[in-house]
N, C-alpha and C. Protein backbone atom coordinates (compact mmCIF):
# COMPACT_ATOMS: atom_id res chain seq x y z
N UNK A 1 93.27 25.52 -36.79
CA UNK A 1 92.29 26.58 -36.59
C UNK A 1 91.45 26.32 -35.34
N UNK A 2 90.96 27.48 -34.61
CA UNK A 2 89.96 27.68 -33.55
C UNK A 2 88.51 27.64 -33.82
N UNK A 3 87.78 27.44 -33.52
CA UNK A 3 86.49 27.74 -33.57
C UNK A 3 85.90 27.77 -32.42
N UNK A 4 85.61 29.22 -32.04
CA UNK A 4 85.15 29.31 -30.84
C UNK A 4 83.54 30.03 -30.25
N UNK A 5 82.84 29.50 -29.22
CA UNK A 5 81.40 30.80 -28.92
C UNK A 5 81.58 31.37 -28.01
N UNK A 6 81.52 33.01 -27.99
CA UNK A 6 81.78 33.16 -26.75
C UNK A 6 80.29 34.15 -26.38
N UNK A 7 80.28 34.68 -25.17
CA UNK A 7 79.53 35.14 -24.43
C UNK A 7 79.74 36.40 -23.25
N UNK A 8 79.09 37.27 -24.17
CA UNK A 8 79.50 38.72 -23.43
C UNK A 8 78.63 39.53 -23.31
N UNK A 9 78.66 40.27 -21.86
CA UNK A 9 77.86 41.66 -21.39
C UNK A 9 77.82 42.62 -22.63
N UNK A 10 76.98 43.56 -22.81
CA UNK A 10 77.25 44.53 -24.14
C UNK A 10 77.69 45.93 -23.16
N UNK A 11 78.17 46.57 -23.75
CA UNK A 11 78.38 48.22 -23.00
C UNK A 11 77.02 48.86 -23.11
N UNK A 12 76.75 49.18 -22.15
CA UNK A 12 75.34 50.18 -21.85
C UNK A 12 74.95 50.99 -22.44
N UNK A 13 76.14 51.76 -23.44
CA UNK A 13 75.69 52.71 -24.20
C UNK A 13 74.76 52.07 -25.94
N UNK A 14 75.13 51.01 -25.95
CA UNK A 14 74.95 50.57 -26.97
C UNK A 14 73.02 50.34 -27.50
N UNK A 15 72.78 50.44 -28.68
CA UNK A 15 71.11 50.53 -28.36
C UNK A 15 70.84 48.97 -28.20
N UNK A 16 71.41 48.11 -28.90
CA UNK A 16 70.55 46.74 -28.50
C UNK A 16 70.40 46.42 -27.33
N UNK A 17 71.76 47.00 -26.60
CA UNK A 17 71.39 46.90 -25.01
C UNK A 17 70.34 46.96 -24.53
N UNK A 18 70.17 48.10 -24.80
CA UNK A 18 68.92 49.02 -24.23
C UNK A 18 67.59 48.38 -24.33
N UNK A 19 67.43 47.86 -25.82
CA UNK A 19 66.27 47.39 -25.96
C UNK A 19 65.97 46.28 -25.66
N UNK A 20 67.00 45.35 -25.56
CA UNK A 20 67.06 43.71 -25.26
C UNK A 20 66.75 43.85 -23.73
N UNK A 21 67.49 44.54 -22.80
CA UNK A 21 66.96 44.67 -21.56
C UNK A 21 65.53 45.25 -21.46
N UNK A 22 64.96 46.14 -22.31
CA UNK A 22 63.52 46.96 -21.74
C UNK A 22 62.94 45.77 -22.56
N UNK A 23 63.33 44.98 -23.33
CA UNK A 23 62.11 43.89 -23.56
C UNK A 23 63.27 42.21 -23.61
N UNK A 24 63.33 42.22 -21.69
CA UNK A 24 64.51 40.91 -22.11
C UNK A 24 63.34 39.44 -22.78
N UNK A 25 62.55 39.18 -23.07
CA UNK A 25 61.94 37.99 -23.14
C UNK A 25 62.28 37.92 -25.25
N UNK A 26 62.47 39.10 -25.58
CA UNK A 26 63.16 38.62 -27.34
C UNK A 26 64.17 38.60 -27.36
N UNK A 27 64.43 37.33 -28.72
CA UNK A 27 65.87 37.60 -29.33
C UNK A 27 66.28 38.38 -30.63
N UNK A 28 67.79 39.08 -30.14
CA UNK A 28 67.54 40.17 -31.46
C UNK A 28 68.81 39.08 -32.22
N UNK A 29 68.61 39.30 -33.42
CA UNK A 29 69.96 38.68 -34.22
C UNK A 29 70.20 39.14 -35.19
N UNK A 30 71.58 39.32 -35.15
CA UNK A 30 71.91 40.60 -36.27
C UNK A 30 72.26 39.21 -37.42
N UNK A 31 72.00 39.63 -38.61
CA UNK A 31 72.10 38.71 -39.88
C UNK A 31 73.07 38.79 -40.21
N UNK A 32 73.41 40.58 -40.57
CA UNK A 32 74.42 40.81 -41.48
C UNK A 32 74.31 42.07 -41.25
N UNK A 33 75.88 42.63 -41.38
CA UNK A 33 76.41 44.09 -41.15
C UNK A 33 77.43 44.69 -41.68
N UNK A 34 77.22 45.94 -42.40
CA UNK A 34 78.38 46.28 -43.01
C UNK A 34 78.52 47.76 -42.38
N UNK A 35 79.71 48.55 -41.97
CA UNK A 35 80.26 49.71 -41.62
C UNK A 35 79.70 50.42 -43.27
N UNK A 36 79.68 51.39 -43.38
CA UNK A 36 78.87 52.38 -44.09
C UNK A 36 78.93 53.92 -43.66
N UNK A 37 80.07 54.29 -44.13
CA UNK A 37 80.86 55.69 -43.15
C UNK A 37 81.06 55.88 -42.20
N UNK A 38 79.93 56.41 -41.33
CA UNK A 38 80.05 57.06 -40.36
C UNK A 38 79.32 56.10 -39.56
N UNK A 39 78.66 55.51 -40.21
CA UNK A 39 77.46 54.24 -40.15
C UNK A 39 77.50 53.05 -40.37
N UNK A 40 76.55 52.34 -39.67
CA UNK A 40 76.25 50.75 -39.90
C UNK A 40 75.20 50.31 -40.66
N UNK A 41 75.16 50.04 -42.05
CA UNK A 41 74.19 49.42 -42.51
C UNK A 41 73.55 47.64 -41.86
N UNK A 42 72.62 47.12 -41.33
CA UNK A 42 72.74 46.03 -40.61
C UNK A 42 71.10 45.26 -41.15
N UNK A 43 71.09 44.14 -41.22
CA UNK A 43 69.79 43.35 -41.44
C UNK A 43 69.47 42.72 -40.34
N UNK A 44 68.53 42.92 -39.62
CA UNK A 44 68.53 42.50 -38.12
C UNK A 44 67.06 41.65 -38.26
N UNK A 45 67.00 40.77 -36.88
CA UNK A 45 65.65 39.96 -37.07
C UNK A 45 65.67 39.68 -34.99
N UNK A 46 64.86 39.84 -35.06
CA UNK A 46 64.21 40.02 -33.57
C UNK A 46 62.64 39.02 -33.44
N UNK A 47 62.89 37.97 -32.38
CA UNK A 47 62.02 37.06 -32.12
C UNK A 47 61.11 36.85 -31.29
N UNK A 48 59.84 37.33 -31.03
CA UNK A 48 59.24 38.10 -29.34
C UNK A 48 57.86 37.83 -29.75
N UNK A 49 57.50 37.81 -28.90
CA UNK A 49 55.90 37.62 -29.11
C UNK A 49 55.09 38.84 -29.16
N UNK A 50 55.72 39.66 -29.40
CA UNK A 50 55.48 41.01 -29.78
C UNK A 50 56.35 42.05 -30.73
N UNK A 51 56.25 41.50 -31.40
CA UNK A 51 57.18 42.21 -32.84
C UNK A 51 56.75 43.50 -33.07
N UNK A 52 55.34 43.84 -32.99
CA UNK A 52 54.99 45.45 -33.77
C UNK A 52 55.68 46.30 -33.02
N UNK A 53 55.87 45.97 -31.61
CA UNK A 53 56.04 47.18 -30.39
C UNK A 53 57.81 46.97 -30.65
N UNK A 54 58.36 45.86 -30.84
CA UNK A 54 60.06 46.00 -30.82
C UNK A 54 60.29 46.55 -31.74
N UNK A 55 59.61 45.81 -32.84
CA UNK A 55 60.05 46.71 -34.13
C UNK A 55 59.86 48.44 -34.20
N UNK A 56 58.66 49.04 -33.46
CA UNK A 56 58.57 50.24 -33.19
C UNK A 56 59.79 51.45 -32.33
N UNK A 57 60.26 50.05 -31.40
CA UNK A 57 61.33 50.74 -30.22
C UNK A 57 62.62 50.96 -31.29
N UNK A 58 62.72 49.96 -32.22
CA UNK A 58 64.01 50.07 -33.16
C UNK A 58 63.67 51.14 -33.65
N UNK A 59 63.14 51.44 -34.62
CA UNK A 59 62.46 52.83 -35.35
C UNK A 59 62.73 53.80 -35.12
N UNK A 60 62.08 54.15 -33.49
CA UNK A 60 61.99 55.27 -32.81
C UNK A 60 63.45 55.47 -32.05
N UNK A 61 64.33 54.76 -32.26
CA UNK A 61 65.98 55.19 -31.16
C UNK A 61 66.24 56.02 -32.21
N UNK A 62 66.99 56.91 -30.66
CA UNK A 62 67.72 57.93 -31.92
C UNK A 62 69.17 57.68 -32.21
N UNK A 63 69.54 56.08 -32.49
CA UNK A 63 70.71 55.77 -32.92
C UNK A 63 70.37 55.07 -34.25
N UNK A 64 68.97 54.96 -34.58
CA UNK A 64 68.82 54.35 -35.59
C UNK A 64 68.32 55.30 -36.50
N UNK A 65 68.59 55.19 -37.62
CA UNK A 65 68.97 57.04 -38.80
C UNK A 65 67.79 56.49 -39.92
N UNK A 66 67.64 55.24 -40.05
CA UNK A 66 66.57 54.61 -40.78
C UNK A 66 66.04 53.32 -40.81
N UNK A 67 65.28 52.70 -41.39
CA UNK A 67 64.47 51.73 -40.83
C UNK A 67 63.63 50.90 -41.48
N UNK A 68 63.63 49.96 -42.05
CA UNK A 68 62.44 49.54 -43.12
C UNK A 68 62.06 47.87 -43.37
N UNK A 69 61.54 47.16 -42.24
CA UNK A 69 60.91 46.39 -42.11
C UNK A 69 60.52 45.77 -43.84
N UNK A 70 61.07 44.38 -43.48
CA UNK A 70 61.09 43.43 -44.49
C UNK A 70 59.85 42.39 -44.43
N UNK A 71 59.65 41.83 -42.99
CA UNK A 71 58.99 40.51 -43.09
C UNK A 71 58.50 40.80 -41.86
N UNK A 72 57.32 40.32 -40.90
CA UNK A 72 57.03 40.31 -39.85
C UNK A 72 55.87 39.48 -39.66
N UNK A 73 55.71 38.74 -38.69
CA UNK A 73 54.76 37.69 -38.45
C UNK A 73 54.34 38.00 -37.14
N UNK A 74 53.52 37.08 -36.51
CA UNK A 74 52.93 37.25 -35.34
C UNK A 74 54.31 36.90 -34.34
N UNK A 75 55.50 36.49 -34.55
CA UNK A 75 56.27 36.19 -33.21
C UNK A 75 57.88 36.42 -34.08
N UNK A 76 57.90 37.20 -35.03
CA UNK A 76 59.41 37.60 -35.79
C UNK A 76 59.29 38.42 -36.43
N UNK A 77 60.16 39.43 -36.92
CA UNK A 77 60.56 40.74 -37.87
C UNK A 77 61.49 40.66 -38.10
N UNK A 78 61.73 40.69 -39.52
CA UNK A 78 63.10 41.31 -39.63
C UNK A 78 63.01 42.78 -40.66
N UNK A 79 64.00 43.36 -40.10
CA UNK A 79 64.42 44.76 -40.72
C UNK A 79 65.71 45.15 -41.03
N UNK A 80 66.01 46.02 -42.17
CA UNK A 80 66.88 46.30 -42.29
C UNK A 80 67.04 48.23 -42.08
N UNK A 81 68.28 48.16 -41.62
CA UNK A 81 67.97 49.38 -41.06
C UNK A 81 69.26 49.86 -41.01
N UNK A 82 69.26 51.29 -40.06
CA UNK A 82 70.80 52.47 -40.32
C UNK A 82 71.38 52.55 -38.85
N UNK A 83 72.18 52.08 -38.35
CA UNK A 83 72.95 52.60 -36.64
C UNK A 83 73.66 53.11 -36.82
N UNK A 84 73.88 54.24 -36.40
CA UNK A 84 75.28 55.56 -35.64
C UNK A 84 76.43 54.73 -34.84
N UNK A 85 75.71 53.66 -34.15
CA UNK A 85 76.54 52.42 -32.82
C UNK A 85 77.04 51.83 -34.15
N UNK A 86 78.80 51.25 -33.67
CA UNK A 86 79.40 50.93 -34.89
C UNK A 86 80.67 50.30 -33.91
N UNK A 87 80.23 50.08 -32.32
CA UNK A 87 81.48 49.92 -31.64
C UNK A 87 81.30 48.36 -32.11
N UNK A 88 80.70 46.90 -32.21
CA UNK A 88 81.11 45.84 -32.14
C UNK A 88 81.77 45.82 -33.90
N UNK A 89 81.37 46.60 -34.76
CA UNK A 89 82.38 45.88 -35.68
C UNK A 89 84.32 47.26 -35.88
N UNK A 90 84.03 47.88 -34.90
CA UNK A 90 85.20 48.50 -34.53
C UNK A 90 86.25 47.76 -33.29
N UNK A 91 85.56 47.11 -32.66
CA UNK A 91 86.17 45.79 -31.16
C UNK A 91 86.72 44.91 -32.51
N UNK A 92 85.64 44.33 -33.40
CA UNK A 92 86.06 43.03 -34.33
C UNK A 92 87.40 43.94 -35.47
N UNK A 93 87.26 44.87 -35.69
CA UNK A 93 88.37 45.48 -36.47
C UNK A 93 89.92 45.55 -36.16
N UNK A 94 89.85 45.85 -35.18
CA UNK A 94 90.87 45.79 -33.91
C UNK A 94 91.40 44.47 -33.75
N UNK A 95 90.75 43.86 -33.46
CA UNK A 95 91.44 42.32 -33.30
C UNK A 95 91.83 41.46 -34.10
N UNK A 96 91.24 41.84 -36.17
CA UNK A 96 91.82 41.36 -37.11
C UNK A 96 90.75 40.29 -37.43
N UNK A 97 89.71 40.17 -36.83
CA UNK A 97 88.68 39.48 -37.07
C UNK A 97 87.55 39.61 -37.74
N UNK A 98 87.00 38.84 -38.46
CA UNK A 98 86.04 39.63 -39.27
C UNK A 98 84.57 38.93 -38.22
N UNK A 99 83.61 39.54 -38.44
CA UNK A 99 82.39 39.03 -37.64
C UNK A 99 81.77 37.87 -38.12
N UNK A 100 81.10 37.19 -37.53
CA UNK A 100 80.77 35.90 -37.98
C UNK A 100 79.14 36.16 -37.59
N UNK A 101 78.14 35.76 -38.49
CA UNK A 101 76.98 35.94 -38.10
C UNK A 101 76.18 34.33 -38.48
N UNK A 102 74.76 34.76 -37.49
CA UNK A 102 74.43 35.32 -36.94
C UNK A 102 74.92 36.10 -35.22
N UNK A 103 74.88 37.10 -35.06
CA UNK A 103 75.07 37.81 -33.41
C UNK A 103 74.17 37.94 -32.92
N UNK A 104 73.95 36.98 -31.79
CA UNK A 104 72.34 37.01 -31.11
C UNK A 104 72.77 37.70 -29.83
N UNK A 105 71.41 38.44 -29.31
CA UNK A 105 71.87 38.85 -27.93
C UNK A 105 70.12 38.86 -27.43
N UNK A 106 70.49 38.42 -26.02
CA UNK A 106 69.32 38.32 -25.04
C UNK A 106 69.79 39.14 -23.72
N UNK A 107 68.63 40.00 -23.42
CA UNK A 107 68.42 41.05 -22.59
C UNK A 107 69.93 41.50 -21.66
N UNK A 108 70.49 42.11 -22.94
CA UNK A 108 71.68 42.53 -22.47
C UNK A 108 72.99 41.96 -22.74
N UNK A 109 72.89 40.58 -22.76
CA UNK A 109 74.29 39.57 -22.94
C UNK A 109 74.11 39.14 -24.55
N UNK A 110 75.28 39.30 -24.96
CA UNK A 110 75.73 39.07 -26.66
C UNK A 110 76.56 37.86 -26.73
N UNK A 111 76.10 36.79 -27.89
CA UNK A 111 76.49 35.63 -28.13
C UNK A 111 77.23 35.54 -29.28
N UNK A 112 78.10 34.82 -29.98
CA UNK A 112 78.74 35.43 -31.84
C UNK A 112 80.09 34.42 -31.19
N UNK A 113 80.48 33.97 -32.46
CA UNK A 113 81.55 32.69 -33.04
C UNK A 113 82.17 33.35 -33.61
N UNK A 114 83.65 32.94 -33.49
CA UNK A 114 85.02 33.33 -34.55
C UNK A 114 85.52 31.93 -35.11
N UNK A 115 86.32 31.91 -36.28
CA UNK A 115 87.41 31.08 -36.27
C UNK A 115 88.36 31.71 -36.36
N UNK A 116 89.52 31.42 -35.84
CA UNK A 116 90.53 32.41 -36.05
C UNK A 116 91.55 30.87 -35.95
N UNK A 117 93.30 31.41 -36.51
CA UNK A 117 93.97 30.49 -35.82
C UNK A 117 94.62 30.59 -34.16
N UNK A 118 95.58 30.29 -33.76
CA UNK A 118 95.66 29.78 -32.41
C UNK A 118 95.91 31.40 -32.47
N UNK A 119 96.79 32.32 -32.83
CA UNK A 119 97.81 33.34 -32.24
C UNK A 119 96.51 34.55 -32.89
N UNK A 120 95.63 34.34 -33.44
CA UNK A 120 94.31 35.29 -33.12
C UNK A 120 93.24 35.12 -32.47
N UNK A 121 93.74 33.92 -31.70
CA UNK A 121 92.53 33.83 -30.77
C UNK A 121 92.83 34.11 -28.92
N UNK A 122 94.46 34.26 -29.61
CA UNK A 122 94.91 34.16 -28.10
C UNK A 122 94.84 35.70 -28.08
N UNK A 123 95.22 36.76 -29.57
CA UNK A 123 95.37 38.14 -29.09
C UNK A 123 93.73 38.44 -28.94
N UNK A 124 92.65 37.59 -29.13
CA UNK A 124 91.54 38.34 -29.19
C UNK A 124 91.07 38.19 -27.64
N UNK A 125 91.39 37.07 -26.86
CA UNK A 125 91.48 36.95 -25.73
C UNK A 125 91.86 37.82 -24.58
N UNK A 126 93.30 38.42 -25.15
CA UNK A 126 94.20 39.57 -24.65
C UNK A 126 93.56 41.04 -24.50
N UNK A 127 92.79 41.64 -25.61
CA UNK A 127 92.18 42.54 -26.14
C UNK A 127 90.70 42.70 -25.07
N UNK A 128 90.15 41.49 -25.05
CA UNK A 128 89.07 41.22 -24.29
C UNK A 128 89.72 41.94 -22.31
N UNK A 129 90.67 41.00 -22.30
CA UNK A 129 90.82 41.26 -20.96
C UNK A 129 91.54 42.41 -20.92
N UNK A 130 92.26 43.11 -21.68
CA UNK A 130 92.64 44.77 -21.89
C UNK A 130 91.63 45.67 -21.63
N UNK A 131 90.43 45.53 -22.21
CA UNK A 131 89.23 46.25 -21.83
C UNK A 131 88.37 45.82 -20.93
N UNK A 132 88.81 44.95 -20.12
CA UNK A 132 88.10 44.49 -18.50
C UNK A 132 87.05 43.95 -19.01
N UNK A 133 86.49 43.58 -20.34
CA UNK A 133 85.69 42.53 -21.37
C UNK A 133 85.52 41.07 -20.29
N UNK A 134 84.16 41.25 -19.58
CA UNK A 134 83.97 40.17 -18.89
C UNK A 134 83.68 39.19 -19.91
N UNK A 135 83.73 37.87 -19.90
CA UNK A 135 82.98 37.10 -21.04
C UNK A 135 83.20 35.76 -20.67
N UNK A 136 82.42 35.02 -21.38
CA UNK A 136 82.29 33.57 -20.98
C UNK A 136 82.28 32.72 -22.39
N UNK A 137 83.57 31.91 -22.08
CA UNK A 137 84.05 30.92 -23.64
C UNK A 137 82.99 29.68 -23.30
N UNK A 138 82.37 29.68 -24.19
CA UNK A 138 80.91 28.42 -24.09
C UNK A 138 81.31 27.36 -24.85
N UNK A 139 82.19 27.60 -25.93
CA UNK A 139 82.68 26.33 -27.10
C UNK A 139 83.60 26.99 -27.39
N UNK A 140 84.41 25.75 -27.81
CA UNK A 140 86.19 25.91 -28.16
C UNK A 140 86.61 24.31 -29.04
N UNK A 141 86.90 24.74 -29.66
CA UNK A 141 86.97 23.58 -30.95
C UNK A 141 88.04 23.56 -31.48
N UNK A 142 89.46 22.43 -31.76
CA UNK A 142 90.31 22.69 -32.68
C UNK A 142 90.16 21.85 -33.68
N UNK A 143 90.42 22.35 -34.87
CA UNK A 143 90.10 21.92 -36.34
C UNK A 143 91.30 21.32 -36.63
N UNK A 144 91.53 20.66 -37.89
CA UNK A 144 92.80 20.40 -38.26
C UNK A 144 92.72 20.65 -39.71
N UNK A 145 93.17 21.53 -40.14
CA UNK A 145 92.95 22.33 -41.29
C UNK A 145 92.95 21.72 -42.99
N UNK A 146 93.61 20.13 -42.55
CA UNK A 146 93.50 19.62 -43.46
C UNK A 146 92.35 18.42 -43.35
N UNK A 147 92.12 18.20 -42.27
CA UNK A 147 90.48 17.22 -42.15
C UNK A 147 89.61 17.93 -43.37
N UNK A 148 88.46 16.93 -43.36
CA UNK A 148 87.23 17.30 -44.45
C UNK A 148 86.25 17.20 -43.67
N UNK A 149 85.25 17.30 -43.69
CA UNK A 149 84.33 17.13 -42.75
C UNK A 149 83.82 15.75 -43.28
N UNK A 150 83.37 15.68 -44.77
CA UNK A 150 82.70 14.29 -45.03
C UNK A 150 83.82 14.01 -46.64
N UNK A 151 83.68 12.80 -46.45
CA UNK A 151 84.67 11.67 -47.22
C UNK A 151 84.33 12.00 -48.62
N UNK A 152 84.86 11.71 -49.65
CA UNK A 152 84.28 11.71 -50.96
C UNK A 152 83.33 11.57 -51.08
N UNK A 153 83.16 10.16 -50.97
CA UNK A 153 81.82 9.28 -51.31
C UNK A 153 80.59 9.56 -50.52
N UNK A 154 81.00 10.20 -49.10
CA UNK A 154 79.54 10.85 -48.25
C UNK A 154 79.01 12.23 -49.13
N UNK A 155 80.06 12.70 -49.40
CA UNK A 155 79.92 13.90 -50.01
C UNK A 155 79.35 13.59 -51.61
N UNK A 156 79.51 12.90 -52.08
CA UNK A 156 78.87 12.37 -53.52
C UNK A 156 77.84 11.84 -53.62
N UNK A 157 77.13 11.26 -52.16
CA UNK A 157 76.48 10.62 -52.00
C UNK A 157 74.87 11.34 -51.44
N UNK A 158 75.48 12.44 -50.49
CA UNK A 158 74.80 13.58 -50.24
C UNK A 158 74.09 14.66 -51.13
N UNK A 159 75.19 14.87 -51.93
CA UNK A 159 74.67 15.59 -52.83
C UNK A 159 73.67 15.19 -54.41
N UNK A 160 74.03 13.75 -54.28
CA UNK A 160 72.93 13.45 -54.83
C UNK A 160 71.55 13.09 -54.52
N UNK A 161 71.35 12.99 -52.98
CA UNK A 161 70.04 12.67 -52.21
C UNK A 161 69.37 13.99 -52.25
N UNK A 162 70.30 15.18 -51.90
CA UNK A 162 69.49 16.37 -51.98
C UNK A 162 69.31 16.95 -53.61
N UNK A 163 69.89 16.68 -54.59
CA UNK A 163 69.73 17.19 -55.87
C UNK A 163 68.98 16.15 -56.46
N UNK A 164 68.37 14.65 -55.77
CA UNK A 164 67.18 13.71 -56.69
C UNK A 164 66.20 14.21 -55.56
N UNK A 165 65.68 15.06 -54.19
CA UNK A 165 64.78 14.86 -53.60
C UNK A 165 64.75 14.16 -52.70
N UNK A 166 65.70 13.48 -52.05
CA UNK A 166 65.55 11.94 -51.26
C UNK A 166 65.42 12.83 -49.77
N UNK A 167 65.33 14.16 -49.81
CA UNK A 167 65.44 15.02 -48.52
C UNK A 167 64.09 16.04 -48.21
N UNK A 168 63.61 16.19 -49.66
CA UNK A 168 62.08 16.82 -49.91
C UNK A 168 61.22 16.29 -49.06
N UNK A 169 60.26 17.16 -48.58
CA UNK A 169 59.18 16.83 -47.84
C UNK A 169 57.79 16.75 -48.24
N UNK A 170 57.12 16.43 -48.92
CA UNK A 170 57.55 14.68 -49.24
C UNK A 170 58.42 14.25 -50.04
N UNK A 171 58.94 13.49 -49.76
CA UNK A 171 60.50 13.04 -50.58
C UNK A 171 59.84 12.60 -51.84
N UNK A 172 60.58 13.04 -52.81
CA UNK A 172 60.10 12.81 -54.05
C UNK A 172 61.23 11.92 -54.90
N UNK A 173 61.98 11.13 -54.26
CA UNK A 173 63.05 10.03 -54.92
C UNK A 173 63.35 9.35 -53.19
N UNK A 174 63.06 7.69 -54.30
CA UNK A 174 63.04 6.78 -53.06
C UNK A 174 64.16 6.46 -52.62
N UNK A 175 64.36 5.26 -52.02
CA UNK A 175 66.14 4.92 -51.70
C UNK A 175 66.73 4.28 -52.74
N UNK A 176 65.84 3.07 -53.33
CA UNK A 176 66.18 2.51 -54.58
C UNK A 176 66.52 3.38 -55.69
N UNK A 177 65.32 4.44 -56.17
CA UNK A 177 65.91 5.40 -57.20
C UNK A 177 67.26 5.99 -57.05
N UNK A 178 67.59 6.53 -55.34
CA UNK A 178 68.78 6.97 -55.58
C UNK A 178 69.77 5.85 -55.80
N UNK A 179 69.78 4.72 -54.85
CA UNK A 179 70.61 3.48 -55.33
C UNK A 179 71.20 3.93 -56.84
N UNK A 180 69.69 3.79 -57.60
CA UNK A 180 70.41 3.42 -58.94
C UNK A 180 71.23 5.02 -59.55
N UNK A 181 70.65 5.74 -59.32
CA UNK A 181 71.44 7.02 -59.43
C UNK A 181 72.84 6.63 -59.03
N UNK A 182 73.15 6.35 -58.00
CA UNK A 182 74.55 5.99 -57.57
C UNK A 182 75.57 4.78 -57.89
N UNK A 183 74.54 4.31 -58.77
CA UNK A 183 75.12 2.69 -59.12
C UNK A 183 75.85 1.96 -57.73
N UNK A 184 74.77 1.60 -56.93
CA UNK A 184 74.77 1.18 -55.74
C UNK A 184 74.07 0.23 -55.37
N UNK A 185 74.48 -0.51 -54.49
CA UNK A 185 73.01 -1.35 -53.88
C UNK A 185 72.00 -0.49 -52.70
N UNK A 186 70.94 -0.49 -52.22
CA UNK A 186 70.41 0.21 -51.16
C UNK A 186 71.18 0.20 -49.71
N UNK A 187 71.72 -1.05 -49.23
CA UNK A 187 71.99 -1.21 -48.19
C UNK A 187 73.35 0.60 -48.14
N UNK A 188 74.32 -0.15 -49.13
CA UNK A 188 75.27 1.24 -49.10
C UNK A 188 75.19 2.33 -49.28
N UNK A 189 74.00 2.50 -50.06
CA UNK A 189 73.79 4.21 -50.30
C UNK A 189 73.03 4.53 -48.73
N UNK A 190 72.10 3.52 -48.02
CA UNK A 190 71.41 3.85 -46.68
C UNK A 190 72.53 4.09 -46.01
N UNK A 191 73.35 3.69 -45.60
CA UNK A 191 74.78 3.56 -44.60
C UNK A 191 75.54 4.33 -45.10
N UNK A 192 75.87 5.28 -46.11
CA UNK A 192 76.47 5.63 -46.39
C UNK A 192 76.06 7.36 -46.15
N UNK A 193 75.04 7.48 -46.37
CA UNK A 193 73.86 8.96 -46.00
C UNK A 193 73.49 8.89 -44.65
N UNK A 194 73.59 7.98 -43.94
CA UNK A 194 73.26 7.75 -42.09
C UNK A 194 74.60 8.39 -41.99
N UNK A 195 75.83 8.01 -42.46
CA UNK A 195 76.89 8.14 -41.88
C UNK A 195 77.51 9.95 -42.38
N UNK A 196 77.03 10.37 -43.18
CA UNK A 196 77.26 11.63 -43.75
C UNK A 196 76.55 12.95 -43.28
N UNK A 197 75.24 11.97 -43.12
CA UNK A 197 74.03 12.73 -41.90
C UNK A 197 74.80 13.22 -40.85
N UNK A 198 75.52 12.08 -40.22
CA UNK A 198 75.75 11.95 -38.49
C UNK A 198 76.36 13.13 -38.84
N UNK A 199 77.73 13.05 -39.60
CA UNK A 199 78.98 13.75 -39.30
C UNK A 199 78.33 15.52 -39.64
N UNK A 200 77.61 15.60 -40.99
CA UNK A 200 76.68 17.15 -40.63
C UNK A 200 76.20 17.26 -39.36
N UNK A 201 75.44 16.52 -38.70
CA UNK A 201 74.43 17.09 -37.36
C UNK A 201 75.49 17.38 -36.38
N UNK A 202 76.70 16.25 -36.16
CA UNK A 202 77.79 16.35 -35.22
C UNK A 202 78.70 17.97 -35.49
N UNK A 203 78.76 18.33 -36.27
CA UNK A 203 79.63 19.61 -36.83
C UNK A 203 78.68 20.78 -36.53
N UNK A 204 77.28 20.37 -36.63
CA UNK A 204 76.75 22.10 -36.53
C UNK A 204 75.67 22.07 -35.37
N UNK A 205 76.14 20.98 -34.99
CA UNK A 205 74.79 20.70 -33.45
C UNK A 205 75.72 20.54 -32.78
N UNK A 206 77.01 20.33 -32.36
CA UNK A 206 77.59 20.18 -31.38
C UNK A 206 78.95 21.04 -31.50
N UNK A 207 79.33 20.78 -32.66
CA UNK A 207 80.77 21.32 -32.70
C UNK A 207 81.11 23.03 -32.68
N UNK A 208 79.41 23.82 -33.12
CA UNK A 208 79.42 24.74 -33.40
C UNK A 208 78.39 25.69 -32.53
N UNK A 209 78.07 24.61 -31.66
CA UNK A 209 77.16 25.41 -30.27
C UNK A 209 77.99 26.82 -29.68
């Protein structure tokens, strides 16, 4: 399997365009999106130091059919809302891909990850340069479909640090408690959660940039 990020111009007609450029200093990120007839149902969250006024510009497009603000703070919103624009999960339809979220885009240029295997990543490639789809591959990763990410015992070991607390802030189970949870000595359960740590941070801090 592939795992790839890529990086692309949006078409002009599109509204995030529009708005990401008339306010390039936020980020918009789509959560989650589902086609919905004629329509896009979508949960979107936009990051700016001015949320009332973006969230207002969303509102007021006339590609957006409805609108209804969930959460908003002094520097984030999110909303869920209605788009008529339905071309990126019609591009992802086409190519046999399903969308992978979050889809962030900054003032104009759109960011979003696939996995696909080798012979859908090469036709999604194809498809791209069929439609003169400028874009820029930022990460490219091959998996080996039978790897694990973490070993039994990291994985047994993990999941009991986060289900006694040993990850709570303030941690509410020490190293010894988990020790004995694990029928362990400290030294191995420490070395053994350093090493389970690494391989999480390495997979979604690097592998998945």
């Amino acid at each position: 399997m592939i795992r790839a990020r890529f990086q692309m111009e949006l078409a002009e007609d599109i509204w995030v365009d529009e708005l990401s450029t008339t306010f390039p200093a936020a980020t918009f990120r789509l959560l989650t999106g589902v086609p919905n007839g004629d329509r896009v149902l979508e949960l979107g969250e936009v990051r700016t130091e001015t949320p009332e006024a973006v969230s207002e510009a969303i509102r007021s497009h006339h590609d957006i059919t409805a609108y209804e603000a969930v959460f908003t703070s002094d520097e984030r919103t999110i909303a869920q809302y209605e788009a008529e624009e339905k071309s990126l999960y019609e591009f992802l339809r086409e190519s046999s891909l399903p969308p992978e979220f979050p889809v962030v885009v900054e003032d104009g240029v759109m960011e979003y990850s696939l996995t696909a295997t080798q012979t859908q990543f090469d036709a999604f490639c194809e498809a791209l340069d069929e439609r003169g789809r400028q874009y820029e591959l930022l990460a490219l990763v091959h998996t080996d479909e039978d790897d694990t990410l973490l070993t039994e015992r990291q994985r047994e070991c993990l999941q009991a640090a986060l289900n006694e607390g040993y990850f709570d802030v303030p941690r509410t189970c020490t190293l010894a408690e988990l020790s004995d949870t694990l029928a362990v000595d400290k030294s191995t359960a420490s070395e053994t959660i350093r090493r389970g740590q690494a391989r999480v941070l390495e997979e979604f801090l690097v592998n998945r940039v």
